[in-house]
Structure formats: structure tokens, C-alpha cells
C-alpha atoms as a PDB file:
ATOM      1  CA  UNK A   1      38.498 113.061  91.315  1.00  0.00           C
ATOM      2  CA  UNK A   2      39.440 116.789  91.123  1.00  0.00           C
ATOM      3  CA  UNK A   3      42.467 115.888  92.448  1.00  0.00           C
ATOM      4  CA  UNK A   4      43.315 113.423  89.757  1.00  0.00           C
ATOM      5  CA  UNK A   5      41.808 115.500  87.465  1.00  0.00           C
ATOM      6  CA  UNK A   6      44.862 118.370  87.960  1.00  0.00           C
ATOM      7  CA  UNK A   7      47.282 115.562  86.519  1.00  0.00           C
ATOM      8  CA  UNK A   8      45.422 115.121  83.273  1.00  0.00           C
ATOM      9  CA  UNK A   9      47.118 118.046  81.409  1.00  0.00           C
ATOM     10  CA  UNK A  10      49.847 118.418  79.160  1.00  0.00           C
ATOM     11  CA  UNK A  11      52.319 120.664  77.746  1.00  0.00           C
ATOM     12  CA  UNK A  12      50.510 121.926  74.554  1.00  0.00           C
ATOM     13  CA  UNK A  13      51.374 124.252  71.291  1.00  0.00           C
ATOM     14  CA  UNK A  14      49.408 125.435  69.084  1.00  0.00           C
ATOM     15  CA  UNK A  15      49.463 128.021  66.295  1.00  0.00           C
ATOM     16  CA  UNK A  16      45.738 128.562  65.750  1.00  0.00           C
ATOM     17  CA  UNK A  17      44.787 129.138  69.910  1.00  0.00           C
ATOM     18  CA  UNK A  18      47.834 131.153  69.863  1.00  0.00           C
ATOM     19  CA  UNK A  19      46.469 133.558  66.820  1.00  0.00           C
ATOM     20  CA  UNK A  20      42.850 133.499  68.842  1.00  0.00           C
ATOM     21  CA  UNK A  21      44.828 134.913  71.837  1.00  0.00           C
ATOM     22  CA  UNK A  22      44.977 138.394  70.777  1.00  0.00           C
ATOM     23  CA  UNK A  23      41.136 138.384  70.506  1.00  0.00           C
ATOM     24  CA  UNK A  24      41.195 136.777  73.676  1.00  0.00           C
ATOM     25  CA  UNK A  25      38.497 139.472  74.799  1.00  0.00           C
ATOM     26  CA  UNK A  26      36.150 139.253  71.922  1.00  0.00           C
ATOM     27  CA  UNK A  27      35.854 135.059  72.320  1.00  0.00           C
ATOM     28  CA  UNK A  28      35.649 134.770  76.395  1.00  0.00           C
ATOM     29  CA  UNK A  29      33.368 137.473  77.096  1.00  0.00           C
ATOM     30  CA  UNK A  30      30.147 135.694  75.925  1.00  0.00           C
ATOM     31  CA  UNK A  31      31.202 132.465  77.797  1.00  0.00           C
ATOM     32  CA  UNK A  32      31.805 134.665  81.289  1.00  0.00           C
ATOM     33  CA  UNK A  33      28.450 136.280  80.837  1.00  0.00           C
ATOM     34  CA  UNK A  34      26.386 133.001  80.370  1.00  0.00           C
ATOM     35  CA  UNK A  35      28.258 131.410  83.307  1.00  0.00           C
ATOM     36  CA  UNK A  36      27.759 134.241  85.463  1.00  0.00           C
ATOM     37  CA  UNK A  37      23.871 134.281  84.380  1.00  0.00           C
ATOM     38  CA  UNK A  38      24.130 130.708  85.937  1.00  0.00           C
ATOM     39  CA  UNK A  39      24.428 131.980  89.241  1.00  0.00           C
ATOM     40  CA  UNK A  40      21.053 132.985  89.394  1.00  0.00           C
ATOM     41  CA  UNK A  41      18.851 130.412  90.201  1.00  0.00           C
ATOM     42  CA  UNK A  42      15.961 132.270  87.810  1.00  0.00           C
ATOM     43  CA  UNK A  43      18.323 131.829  85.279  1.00  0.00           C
ATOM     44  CA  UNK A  44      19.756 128.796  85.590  1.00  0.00           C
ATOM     45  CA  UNK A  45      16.182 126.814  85.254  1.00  0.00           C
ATOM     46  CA  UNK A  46      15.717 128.965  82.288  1.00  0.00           C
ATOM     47  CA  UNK A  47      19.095 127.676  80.957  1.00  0.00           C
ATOM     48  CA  UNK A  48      19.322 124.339  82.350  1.00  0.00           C
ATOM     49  CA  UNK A  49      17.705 121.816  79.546  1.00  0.00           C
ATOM     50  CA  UNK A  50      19.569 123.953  76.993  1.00  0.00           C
ATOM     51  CA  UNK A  51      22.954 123.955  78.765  1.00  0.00           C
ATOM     52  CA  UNK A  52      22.216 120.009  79.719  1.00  0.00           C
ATOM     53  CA  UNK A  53      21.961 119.077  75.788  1.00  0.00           C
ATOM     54  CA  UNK A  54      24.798 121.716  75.204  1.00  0.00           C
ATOM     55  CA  UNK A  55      26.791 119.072  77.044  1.00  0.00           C
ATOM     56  CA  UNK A  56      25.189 115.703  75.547  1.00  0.00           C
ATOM     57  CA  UNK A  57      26.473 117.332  72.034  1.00  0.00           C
ATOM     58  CA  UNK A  58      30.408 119.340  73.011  1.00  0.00           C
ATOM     59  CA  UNK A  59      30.934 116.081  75.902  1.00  0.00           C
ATOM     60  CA  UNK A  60      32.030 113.526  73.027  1.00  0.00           C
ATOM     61  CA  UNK A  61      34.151 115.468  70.777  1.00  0.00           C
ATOM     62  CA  UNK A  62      35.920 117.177  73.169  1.00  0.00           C
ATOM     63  CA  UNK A  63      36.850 113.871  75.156  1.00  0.00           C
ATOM     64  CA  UNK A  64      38.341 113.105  71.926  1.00  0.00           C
ATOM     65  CA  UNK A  65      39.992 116.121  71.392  1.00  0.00           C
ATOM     66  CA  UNK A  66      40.816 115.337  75.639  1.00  0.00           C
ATOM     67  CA  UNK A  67      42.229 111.812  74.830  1.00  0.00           C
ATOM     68  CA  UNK A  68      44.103 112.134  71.565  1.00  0.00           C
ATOM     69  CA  UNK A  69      45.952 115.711  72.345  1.00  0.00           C
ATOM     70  CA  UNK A  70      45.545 117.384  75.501  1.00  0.00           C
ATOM     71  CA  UNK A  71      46.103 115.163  77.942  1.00  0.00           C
ATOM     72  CA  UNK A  72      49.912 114.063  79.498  1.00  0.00           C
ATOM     73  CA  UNK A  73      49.586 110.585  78.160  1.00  0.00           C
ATOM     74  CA  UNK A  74      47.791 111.839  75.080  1.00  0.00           C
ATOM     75  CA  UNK A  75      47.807 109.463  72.104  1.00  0.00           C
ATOM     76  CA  UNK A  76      45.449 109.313  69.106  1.00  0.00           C
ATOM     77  CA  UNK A  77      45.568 105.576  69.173  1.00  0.00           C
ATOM     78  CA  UNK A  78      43.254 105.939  72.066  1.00  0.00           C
ATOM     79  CA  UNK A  79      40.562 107.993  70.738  1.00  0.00           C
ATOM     80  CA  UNK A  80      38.454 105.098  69.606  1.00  0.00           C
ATOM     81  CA  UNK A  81      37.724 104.451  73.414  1.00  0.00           C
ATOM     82  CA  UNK A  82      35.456 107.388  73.341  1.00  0.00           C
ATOM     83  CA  UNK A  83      33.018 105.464  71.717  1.00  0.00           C
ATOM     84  CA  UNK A  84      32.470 102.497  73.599  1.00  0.00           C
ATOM     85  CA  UNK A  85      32.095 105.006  76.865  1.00  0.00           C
ATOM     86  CA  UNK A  86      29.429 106.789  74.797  1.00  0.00           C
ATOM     87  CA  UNK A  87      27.130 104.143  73.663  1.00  0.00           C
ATOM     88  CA  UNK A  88      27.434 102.784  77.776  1.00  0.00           C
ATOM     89  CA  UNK A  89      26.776 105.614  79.008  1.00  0.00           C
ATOM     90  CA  UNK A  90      24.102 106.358  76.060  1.00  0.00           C
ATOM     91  CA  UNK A  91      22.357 102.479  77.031  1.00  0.00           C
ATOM     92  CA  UNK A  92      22.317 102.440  80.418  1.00  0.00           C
ATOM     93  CA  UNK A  93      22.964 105.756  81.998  1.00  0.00           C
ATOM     94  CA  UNK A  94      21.565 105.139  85.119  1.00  0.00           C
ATOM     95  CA  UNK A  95      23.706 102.057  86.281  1.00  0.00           C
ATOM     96  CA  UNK A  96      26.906 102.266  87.842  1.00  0.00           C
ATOM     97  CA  UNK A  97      28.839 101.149  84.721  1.00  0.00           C
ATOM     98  CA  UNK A  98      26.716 103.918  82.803  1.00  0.00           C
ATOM     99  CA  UNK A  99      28.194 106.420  85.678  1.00  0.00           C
ATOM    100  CA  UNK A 100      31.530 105.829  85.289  1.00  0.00           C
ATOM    101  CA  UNK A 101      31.421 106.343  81.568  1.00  0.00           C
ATOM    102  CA  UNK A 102      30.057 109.170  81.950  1.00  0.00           C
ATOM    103  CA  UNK A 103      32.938 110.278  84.717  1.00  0.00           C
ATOM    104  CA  UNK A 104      35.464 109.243  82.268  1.00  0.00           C
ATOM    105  CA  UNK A 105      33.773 111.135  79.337  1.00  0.00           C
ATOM    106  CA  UNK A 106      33.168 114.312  81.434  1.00  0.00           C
ATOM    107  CA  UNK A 107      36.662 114.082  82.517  1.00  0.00           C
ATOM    108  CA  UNK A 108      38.053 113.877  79.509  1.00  0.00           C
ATOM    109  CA  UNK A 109      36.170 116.371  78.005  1.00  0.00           C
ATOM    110  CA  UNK A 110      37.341 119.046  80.945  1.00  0.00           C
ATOM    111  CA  UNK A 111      40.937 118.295  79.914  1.00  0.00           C
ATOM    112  CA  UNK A 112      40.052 119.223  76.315  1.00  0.00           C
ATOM    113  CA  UNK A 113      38.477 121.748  76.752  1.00  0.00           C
ATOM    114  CA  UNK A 114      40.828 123.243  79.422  1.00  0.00           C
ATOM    115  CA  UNK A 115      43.444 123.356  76.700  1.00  0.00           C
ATOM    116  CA  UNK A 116      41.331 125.154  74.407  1.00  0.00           C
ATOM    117  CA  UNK A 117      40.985 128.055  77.031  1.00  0.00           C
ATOM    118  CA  UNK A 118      44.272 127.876  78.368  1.00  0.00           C
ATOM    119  CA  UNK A 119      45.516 128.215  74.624  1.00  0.00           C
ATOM    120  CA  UNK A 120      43.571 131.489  73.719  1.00  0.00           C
ATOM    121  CA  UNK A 121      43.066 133.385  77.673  1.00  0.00           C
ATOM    122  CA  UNK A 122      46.451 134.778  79.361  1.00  0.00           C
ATOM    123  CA  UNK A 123      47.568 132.497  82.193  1.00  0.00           C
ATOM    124  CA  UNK A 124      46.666 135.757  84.400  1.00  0.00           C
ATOM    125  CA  UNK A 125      43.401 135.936  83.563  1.00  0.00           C
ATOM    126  CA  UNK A 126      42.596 132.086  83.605  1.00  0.00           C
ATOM    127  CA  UNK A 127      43.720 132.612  87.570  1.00  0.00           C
ATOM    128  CA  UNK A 128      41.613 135.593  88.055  1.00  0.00           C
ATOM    129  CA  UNK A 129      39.054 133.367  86.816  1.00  0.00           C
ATOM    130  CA  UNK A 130      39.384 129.958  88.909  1.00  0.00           C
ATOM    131  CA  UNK A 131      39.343 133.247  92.042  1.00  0.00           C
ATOM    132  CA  UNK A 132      35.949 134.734  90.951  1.00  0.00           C
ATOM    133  CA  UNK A 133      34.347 131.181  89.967  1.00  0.00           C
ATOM    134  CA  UNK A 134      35.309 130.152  93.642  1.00  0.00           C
ATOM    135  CA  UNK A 135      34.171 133.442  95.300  1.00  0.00           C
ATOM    136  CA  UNK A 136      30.842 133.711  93.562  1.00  0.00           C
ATOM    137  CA  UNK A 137      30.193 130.079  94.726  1.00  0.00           C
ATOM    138  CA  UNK A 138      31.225 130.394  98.701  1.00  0.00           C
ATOM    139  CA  UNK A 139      28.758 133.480  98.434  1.00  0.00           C
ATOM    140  CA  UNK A 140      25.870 132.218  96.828  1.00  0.00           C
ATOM    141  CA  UNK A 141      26.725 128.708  99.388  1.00  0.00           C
ATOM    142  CA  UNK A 142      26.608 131.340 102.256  1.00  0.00           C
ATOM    143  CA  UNK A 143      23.301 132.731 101.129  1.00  0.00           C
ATOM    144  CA  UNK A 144      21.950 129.403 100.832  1.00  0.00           C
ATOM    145  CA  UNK A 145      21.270 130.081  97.096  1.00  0.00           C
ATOM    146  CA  UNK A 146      24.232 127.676  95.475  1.00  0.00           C
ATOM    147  CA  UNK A 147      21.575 124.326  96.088  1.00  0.00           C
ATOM    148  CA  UNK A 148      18.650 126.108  93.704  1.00  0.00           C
ATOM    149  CA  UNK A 149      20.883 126.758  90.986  1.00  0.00           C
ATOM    150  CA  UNK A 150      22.998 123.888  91.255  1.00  0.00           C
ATOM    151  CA  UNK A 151      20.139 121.695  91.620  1.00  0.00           C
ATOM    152  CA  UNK A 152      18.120 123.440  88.417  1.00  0.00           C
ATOM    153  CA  UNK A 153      20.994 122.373  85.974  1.00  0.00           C
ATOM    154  CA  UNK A 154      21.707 118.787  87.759  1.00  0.00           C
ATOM    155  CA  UNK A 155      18.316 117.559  87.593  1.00  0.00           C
ATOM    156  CA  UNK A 156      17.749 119.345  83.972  1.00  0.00           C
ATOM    157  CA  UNK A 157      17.514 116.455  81.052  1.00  0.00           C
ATOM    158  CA  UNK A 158      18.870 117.116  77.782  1.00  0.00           C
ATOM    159  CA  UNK A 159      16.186 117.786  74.904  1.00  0.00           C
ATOM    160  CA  UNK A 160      17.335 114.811  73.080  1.00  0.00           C
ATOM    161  CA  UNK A 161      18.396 111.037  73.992  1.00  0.00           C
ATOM    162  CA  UNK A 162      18.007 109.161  77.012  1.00  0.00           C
ATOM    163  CA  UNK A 163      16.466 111.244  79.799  1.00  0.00           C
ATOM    164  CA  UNK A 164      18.834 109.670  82.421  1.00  0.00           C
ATOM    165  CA  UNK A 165      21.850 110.819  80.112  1.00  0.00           C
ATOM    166  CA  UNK A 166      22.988 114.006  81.598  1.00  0.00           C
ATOM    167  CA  UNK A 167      26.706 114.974  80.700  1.00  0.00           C
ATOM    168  CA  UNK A 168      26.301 117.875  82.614  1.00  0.00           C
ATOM    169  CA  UNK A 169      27.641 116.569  85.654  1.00  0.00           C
ATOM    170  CA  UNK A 170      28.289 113.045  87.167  1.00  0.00           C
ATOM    171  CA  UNK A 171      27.385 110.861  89.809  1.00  0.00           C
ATOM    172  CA  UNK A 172      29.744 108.987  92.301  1.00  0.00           C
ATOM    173  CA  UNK A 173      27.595 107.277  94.728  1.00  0.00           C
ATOM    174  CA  UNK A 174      25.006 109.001  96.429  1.00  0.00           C
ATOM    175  CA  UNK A 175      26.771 112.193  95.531  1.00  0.00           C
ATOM    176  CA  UNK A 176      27.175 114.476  92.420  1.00  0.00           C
ATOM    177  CA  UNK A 177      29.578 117.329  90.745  1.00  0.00           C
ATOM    178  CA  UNK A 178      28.649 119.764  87.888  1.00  0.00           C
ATOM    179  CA  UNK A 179      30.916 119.844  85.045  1.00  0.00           C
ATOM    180  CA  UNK A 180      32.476 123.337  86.120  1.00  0.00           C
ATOM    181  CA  UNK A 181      33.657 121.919  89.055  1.00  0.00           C
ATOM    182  CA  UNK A 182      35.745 119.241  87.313  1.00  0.00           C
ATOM    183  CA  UNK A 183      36.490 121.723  84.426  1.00  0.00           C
ATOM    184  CA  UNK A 184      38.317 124.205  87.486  1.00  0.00           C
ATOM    185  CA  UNK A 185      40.462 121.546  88.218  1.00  0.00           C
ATOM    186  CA  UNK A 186      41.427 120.786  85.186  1.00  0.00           C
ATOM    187  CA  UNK A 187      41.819 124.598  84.161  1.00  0.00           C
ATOM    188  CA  UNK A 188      44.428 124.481  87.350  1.00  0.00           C
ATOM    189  CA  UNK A 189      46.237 121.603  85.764  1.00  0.00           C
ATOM    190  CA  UNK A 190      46.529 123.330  82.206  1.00  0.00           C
ATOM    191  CA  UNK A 191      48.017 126.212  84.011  1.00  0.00           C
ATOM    192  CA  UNK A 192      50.533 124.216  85.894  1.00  0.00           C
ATOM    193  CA  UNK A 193      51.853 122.534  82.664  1.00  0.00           C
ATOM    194  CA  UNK A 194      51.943 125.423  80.562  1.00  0.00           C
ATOM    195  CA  UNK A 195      54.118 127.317  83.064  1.00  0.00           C
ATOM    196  CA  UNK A 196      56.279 123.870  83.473  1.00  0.00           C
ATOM    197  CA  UNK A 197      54.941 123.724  87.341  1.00  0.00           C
ATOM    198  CA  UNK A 198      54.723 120.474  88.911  1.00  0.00           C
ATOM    199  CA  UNK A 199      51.284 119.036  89.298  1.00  0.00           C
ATOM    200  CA  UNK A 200      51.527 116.665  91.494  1.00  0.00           C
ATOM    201  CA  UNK A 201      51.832 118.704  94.962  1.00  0.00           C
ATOM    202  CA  UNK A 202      48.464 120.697  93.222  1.00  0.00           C
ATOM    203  CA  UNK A 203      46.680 117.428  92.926  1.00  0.00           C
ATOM    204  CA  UNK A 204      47.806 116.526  96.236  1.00  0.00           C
ATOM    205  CA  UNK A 205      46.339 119.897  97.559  1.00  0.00           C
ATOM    206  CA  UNK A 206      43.381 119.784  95.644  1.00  0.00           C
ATOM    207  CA  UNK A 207      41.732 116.401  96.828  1.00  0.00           C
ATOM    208  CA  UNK A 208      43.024 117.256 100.752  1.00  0.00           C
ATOM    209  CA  UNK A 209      40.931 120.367 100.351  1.00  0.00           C
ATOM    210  CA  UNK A 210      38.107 119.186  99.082  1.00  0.00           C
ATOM    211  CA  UNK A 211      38.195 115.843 101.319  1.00  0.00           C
ATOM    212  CA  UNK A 212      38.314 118.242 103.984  1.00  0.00           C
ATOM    213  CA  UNK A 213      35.559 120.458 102.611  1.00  0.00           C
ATOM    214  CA  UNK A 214      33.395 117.035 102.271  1.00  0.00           C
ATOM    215  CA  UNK A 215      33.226 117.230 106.414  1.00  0.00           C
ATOM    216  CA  UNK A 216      30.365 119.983 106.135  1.00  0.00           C
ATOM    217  CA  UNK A 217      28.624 117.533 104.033  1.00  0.00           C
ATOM    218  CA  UNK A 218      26.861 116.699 107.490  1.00  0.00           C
ATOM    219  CA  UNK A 219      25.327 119.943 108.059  1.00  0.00           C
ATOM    220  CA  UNK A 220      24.482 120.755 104.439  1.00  0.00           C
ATOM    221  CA  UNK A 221      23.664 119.288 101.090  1.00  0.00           C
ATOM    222  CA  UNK A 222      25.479 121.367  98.837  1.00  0.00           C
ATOM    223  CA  UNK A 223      29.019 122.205  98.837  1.00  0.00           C
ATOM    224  CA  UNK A 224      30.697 124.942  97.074  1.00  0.00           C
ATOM    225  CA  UNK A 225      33.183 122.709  95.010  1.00  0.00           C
ATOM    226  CA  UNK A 226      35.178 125.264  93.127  1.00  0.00           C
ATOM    227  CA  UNK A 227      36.628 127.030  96.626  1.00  0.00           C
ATOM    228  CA  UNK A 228      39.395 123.625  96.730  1.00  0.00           C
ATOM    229  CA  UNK A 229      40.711 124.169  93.815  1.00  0.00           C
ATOM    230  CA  UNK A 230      41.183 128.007  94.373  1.00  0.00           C
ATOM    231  CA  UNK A 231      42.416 127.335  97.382  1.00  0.00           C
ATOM    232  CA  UNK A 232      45.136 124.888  95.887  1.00  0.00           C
ATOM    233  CA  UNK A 233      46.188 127.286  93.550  1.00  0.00           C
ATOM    234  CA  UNK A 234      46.345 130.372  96.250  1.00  0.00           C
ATOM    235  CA  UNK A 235      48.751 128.238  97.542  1.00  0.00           C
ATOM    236  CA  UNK A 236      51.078 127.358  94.595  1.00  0.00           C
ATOM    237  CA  UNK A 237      50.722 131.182  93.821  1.00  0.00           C
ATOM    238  CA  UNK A 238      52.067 131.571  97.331  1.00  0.00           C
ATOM    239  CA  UNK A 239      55.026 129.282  96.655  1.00  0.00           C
ATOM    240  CA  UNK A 240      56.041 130.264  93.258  1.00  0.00           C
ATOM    241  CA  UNK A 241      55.956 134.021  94.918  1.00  0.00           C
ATOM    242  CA  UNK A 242      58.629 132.827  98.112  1.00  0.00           C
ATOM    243  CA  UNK A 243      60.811 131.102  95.569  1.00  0.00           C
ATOM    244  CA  UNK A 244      61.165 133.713  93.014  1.00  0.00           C
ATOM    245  CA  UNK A 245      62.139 135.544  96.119  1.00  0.00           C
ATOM    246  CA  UNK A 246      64.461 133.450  97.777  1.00  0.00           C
ATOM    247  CA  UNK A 247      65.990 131.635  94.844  1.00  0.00           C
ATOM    248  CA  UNK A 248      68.517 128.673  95.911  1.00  0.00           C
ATOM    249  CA  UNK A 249      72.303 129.743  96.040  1.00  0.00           C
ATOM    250  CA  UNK A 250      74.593 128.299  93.688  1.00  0.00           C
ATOM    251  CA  UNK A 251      77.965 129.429  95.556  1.00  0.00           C
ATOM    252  CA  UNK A 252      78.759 126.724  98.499  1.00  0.00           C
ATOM    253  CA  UNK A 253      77.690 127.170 102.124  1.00  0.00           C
ATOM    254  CA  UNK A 254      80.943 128.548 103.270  1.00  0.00           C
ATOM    255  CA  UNK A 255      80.961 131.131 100.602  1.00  0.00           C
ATOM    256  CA  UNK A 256      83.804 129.966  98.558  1.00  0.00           C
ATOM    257  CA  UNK A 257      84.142 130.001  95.315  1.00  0.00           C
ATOM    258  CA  UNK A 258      84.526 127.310  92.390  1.00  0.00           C
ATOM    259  CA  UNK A 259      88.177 126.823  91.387  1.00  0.00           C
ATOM    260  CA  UNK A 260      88.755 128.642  87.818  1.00  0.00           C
ATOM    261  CA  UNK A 261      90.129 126.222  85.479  1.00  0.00           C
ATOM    262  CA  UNK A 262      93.557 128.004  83.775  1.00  0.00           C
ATOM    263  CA  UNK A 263      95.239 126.766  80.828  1.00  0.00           C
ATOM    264  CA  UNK A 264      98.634 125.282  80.982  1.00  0.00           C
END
């Protein structure tokens, strides 16, 4: 799913992100300190039912905002679908049809909001970030500190609704992701597409990384899901770097030249 996830974003203008940019500062700061707070399992079951009906309340709108403008295939014709995924995930949020609603909805929502970020944060910093995200998770994994916290804002229900209706991350199967994790991948994506990078070989890296990460799934229960999507864009960085270095040749392999055209 993070792999498909990279995919979702599209090329995207806009003149009121753009004017936000030079406060770029001012408006991410807050956000990087309460998402750093998370880290700390003391904090994050302080935090957890008010970041859990944080989500129940910013999921909707910005799946709509996901649907209708930030996506690739974006079309507002389609926003009306949000609502019929709300009200199934909303009645029966503990079924498997109430899961996947809820996987489309918080998927939508990462692409949304994903474009709001990557249209006020330099592309520079947005990288920095997906780095440190990744980084603070292996070492709170390592310390065997990543399952308290993760599990504090997982299990957290929102203050209002359905108690089984937690947008704050999904279920597939026996299994479950926090929203960050899916909002990484989509970050990656949104970077991609605003630097007119393919996503696809991303993607590609993305879900072999964390398929491969999934193996130490036997030996622990929590896994540190940001590090795949770090890892794919290391790589990309990697690439970009060796062709900017080695750009293609446009003379012929011998060496000889194109014929001049002359006038008569």
C-alpha cells in the first residue's frame, strides 16, 4: 500500500501554498515539534485520544481535497465518493468493508495533505524530513520503545463517534499502519512529481523494501515503517546524483558530428 501510495500524486500549482512558502518556517515548526513529542511514549498517551479525533475531523476533508485536486487522476466529479466511504466506515468500522473505507479515506487524505506540505516546505527540507522521520523510528525500534508509542496512538479512540472509528491508522488483516507511515509515502510521491521524476521505479522500491522489511515481522511485533520509504528515496537521490553526473551524449558513438545543413 505504500508502494501504491507513491503513485497517487500529481503535478500541482498553486498561488496561495506558494505565498505560504516564504513563511515556510513560521507554519512547519509547530507541526515538527508535536510529531517529535510523539516519539515519546509519555507523550504520545497524553496525545493519543486528541490526535485520534484530530484525524476523525482533518481525514474527510482532506480526502476530498485528495480526490478532487491532488491526486494524478484528480477530478472533482469524484469527490462525492468521499461520502459513501465515510458513512461505511462511520457504520461499521470494525468489518472488513468498514476497513477498507477507511484505507481508502486515509489514503486519500495522505495525498492531500502531502500536497499541502509539499506546496509551502522546500523540496530540500521535505527530504531532510522523510531522513529524520525514518531515523528517529529505526532508533526508538532498536530501543524497543517504537511498540509503546505506536501502540498508545493505535489503540487511542477518538472523543467523538464510533469508538471502533479510528482514522488514525488502518487495518489490513491482522496487521496495522499509522497514518504517518502512509503520509511518508505519499510525501515521497509529491516530491517525485513536483520535480517531474518518475514514480513508478519509487513505488516499485518502496513496496520491495518494505515487503522485505515485513520478514522481521517473525521476531518482532512492530516494525519501523517509515525506514522503506527513506530508503527508496536514498536511492532515487543516488540516481538523480549519477545522472546529473554522467549525462547521456548527444554526439554519435564514433564521435562524428551531425551534417550542417547549408543553403543553396
Amino acid at each position: 500500500m505504500q508502494g501504491a501510495i507513491v503513485l497517487f500524486p500529481g503535478v500541482l500549482s498553486s498561488h496561495f501554498l506558494a505565498a505560504l512558502r516564504a513563511r515556510w518556517l513560521l507554519l512547519a515548526a509547530p507541526a515538527a515539534l508535536v510529531t517529535a513529542a510523539t516519539f515519546l511514549p509519555r507523550v504520545a498517551t497524553l496525545l493519543a485520544v486528541s490526535l485520534s479525533s484530530l484525524a476523525l475531523v482533518l481525514v474527510p476533508p482532506l480526502a476530498l481535497l485528495g480526490i478532487g485536486w491532488a491526486m494524478r487522476w484528480r477530478d472533482w466529479r469524484l469527490v462525492p465518493a468521499v461520502a459513501p466511504l465515510l458513512a461505511v466506515a462511520w457504520l461499521i468500522p470494525g468489518s472488513t468493508l468498514g476497513r477498507a473505507a477507511v484505507l481508502l479515506l486515509v489514503s486519500l487524505s495522505c495525498v492531500g495533505l502531502a500536497a499541502l506540505v509539499l506546496g509551502i516546505l522546500p523540496t530540500a527540507v521535505a527530504k531532510v524530513g522523510i531522513a529524520l522521520w525514518a531515523a528517529a523510528d529505526l532508533s526508538l525500534a532498536l530501543a524497543h520503545g517504537l511498540e509503546r508509542a505506536s501502540r498508545a496512538i493505535t489503540e487511542a479512540a477518538p472523543a467523538i463517534g464510533p469508538e471502533q472509528l479510528q482514522l488514525q491508522h488502518v487495518v489490513i488483516g491482522t496487521s496495522s499502519m499509522e497514518y504517518a507511515d502512509l503520509f511518508v509515502a505519499a510525501v515521497l510521491g509529491a516530491i517525485l512529481a513536483a520535480q517531474g521524476r518518475k514514480q513508478g521505479p519509487a513505488a516499485l522500491l518502496v513496496a520491495t523494501f518494505g515487503m522485505s522489511l515485513a520478514a522481521f515481522l517473525l521476531v518482532t511485533n512492530v516494525l519501523p515503517a517509515t525506514v522503506p520509504v527513506a530508503a527508496a528515496l536514498g536511492v532515487e537521490e543516488l540516481h538523480a546524483l549519477r545522472a546529473r553526473q554522467h549525462p547521456r551524449r548527444l554526439d554519435s558513438p564514433l564521435g562524428e558530428q551531425a551534417p550542417s545543413s547549408s543553403s543553396g
